[in-house]
Each structure stands twice: as C-alpha cells, then as structure tokens.
C-alpha atoms as a PDB file:
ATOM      1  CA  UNK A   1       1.417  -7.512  20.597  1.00  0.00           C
ATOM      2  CA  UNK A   2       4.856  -7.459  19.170  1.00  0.00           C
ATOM      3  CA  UNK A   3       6.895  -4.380  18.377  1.00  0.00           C
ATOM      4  CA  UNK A   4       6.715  -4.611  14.354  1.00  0.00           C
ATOM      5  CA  UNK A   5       3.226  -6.077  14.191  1.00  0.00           C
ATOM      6  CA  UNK A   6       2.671  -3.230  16.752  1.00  0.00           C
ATOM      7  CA  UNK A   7       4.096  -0.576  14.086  1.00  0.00           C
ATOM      8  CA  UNK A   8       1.874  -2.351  11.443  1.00  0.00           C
ATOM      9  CA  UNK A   9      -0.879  -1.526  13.052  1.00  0.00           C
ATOM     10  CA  UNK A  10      -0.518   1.714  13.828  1.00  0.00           C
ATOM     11  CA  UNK A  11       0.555   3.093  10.724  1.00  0.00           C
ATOM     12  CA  UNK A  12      -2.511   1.038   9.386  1.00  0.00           C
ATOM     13  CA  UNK A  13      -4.146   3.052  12.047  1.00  0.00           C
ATOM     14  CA  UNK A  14      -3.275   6.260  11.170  1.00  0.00           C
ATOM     15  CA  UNK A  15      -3.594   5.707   7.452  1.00  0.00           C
ATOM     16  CA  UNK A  16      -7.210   7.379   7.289  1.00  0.00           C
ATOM     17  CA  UNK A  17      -6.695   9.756   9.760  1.00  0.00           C
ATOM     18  CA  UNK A  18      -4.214  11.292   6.873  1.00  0.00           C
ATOM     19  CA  UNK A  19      -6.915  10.703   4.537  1.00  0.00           C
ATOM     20  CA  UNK A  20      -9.475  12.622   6.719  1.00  0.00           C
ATOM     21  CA  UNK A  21      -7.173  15.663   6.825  1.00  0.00           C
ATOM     22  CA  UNK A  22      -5.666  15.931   3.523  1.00  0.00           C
ATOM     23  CA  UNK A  23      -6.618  13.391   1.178  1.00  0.00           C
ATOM     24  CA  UNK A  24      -6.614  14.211  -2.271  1.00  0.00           C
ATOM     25  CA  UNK A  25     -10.413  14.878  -4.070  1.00  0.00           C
ATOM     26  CA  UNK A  26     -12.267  11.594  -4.955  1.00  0.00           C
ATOM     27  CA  UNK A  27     -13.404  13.215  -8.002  1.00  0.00           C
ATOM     28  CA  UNK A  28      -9.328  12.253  -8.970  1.00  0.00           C
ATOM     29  CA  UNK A  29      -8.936   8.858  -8.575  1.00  0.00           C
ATOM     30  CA  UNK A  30      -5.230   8.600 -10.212  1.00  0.00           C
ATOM     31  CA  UNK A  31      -4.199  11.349  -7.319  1.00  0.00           C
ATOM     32  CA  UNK A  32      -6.278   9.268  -4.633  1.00  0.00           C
ATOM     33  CA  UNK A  33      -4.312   6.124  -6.053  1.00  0.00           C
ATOM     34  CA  UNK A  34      -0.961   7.377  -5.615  1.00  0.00           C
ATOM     35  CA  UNK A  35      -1.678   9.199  -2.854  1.00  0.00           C
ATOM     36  CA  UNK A  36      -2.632   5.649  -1.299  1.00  0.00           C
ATOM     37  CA  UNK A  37       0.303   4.131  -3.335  1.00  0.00           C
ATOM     38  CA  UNK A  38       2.745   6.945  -1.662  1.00  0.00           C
ATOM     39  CA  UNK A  39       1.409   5.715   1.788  1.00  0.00           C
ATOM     40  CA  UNK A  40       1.872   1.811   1.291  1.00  0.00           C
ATOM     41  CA  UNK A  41       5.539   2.436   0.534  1.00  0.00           C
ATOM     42  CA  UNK A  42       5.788   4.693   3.710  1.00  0.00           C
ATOM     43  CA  UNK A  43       4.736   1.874   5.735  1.00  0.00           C
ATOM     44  CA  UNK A  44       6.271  -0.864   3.975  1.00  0.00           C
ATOM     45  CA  UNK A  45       9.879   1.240   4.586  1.00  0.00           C
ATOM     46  CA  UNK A  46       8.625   1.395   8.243  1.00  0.00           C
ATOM     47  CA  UNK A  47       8.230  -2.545   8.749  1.00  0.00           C
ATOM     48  CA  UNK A  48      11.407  -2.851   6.962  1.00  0.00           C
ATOM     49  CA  UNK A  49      13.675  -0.156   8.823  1.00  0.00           C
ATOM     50  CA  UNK A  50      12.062  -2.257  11.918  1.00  0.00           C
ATOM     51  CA  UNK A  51      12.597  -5.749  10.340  1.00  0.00           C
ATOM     52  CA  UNK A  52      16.353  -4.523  10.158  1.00  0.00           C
ATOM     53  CA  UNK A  53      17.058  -3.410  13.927  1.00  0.00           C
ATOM     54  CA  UNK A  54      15.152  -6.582  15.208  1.00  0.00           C
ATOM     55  CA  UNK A  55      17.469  -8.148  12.827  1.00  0.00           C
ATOM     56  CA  UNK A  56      20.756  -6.892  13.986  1.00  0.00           C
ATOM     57  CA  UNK A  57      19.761  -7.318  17.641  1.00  0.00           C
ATOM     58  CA  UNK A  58      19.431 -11.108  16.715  1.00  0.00           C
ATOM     59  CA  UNK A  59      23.211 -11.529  16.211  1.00  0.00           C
ATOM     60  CA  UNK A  60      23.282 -10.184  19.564  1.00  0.00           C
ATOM     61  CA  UNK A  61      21.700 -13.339  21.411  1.00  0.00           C
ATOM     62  CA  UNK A  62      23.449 -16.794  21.914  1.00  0.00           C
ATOM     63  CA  UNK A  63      20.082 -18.333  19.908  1.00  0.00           C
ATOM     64  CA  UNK A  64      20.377 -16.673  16.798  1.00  0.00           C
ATOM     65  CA  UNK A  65      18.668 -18.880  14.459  1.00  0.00           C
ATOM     66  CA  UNK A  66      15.386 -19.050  15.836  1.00  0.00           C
ATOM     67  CA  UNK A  67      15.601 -15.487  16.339  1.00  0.00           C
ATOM     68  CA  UNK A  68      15.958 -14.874  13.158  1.00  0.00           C
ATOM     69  CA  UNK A  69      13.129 -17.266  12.008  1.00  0.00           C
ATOM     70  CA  UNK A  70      10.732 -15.212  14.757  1.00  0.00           C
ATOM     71  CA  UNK A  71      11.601 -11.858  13.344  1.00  0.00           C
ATOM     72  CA  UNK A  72      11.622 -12.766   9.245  1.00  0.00           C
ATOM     73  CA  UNK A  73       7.424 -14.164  10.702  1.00  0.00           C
ATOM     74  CA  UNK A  74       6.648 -10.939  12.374  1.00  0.00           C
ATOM     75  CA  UNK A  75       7.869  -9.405   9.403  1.00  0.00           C
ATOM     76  CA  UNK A  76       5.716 -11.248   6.946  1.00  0.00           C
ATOM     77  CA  UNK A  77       2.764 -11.194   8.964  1.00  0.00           C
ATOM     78  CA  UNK A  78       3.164  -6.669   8.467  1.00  0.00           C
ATOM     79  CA  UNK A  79       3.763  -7.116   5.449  1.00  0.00           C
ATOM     80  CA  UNK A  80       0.603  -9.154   4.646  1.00  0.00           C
ATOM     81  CA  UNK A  81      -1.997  -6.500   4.811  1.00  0.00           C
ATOM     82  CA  UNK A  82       0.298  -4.072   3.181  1.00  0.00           C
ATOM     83  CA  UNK A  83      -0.003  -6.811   0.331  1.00  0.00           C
ATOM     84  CA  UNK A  84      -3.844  -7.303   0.203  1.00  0.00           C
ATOM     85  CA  UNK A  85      -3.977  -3.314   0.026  1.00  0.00           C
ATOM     86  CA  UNK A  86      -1.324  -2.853  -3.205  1.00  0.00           C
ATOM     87  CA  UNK A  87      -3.703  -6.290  -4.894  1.00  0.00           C
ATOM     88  CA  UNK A  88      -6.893  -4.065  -3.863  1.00  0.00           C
ATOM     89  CA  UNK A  89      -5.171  -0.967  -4.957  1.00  0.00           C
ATOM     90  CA  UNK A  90      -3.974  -2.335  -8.514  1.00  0.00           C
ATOM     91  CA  UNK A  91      -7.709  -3.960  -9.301  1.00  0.00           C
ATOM     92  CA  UNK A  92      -9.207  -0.660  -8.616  1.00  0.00           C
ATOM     93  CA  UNK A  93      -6.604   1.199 -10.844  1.00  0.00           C
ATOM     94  CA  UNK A  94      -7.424  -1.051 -13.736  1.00  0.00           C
ATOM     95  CA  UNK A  95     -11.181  -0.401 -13.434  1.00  0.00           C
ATOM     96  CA  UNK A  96      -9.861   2.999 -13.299  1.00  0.00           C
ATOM     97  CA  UNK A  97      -8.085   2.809 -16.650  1.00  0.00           C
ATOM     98  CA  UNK A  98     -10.822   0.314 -17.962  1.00  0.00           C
ATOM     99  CA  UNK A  99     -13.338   3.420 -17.392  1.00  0.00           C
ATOM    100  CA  UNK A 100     -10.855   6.323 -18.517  1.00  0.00           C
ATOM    101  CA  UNK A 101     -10.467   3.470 -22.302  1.00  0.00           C
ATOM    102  CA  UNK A 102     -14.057   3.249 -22.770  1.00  0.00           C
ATOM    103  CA  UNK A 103     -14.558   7.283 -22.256  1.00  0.00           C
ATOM    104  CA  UNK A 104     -12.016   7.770 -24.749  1.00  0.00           C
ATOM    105  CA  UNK A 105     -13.566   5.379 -27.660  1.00  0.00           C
ATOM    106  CA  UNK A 106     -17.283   6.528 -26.361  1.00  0.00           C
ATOM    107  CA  UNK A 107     -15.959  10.328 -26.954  1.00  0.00           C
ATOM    108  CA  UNK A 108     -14.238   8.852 -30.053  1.00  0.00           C
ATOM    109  CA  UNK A 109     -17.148   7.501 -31.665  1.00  0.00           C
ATOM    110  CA  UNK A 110     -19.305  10.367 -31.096  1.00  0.00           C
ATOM    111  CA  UNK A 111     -17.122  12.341 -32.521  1.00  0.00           C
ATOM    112  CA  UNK A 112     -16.912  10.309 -36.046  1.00  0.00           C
ATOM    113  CA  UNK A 113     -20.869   9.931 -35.523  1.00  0.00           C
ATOM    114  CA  UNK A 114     -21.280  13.869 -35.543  1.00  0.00           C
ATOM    115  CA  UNK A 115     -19.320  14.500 -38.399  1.00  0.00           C
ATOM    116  CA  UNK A 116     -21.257  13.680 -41.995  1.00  0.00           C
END
C-alpha cells in the first residue's frame, strides 16, 4: 500500500477508536457532528502535510512529471473517503436541523393552541 493511502487508512482506522474513548453523548448530535467535523479536518491536514513532502521529494527525481501526476492520484484517492464522510456528515446535519425546525413550530403551535 502506498505511504499516503497508507496514512488514509489509518487515521480512518483510528477514527472510532477516538469515538469509543471519548466521543461526545449521542443524545447531542450538533457536538457528535463537530466532533466528527473536527476529525475530518484532522485527517484531511494529515493527507495534505503528506501530499506536500511527497511533493517536494518529486523535484528531487530526474522524472518529475509523472511523479507529480502519481502523487496528486494518491492524494485524491485519501481524499475520496474523507469526501463521502463530510456529504454523509452534511445530510445527517440537515435532518438534524430539519428535526430541531419542526420541534420548534410543533412547540410553537402548542403553545398558541393552549392559550384561549
């Protein structure tokens, strides 16, 4: 496997062994969500600080371009399930909000409904 695909993966890895230890309550979902939120952006700086240093070390070698094509794939291809998890991540934050707008007009309307 290659290095940054590697470091993918193991952050990915240890993702819910953070969650195991000191994840925030469920019954919170907007601490869960940027809790989770906090943890993409870890990992996305991680592929990136690697993206760089495999970067530099292309200008090293006599083929540079291809390098450099090899390294901006590997890059992509950690950065792909990083992306699937911020789309998943945003739909369940809108149910989220969805749920918290409706509570509010439910508790809204029951209060104008109790009052004569």
């Amino acid at each position: 496997m290659k290095p940054m695909v590697l470091a993918a993966w193991l952050l990915g890895a240890c993702s819910p062994l953070a969650w195991a230890q000191g994840a925030p309550e469920a019954a919170d979902p907007g601490a869960r969500i940027a809790a989770e939120r906090q943890q993409l952006q870890m990992e996305r700086e991680a592929v990136e600080r690697e993206h760089d240093e495999r970067q530099r070390a292309c200008w090293q070698r006599f083929v540079v371009n291809s390098c450099l094509q090899q390294v901006r794939r590997e890059r992509h291809a950690a950065l792909d399930p990083l992306r699937a998890r911020e789309l998943a991540l945003n739909e369940q934050e809108r149910a989220w909000r969805s749920a918290q707008r409706e509570e509010r007009l439910r508790d809204k309307q029951d209060r104008g409904a109790a009052q004569p």
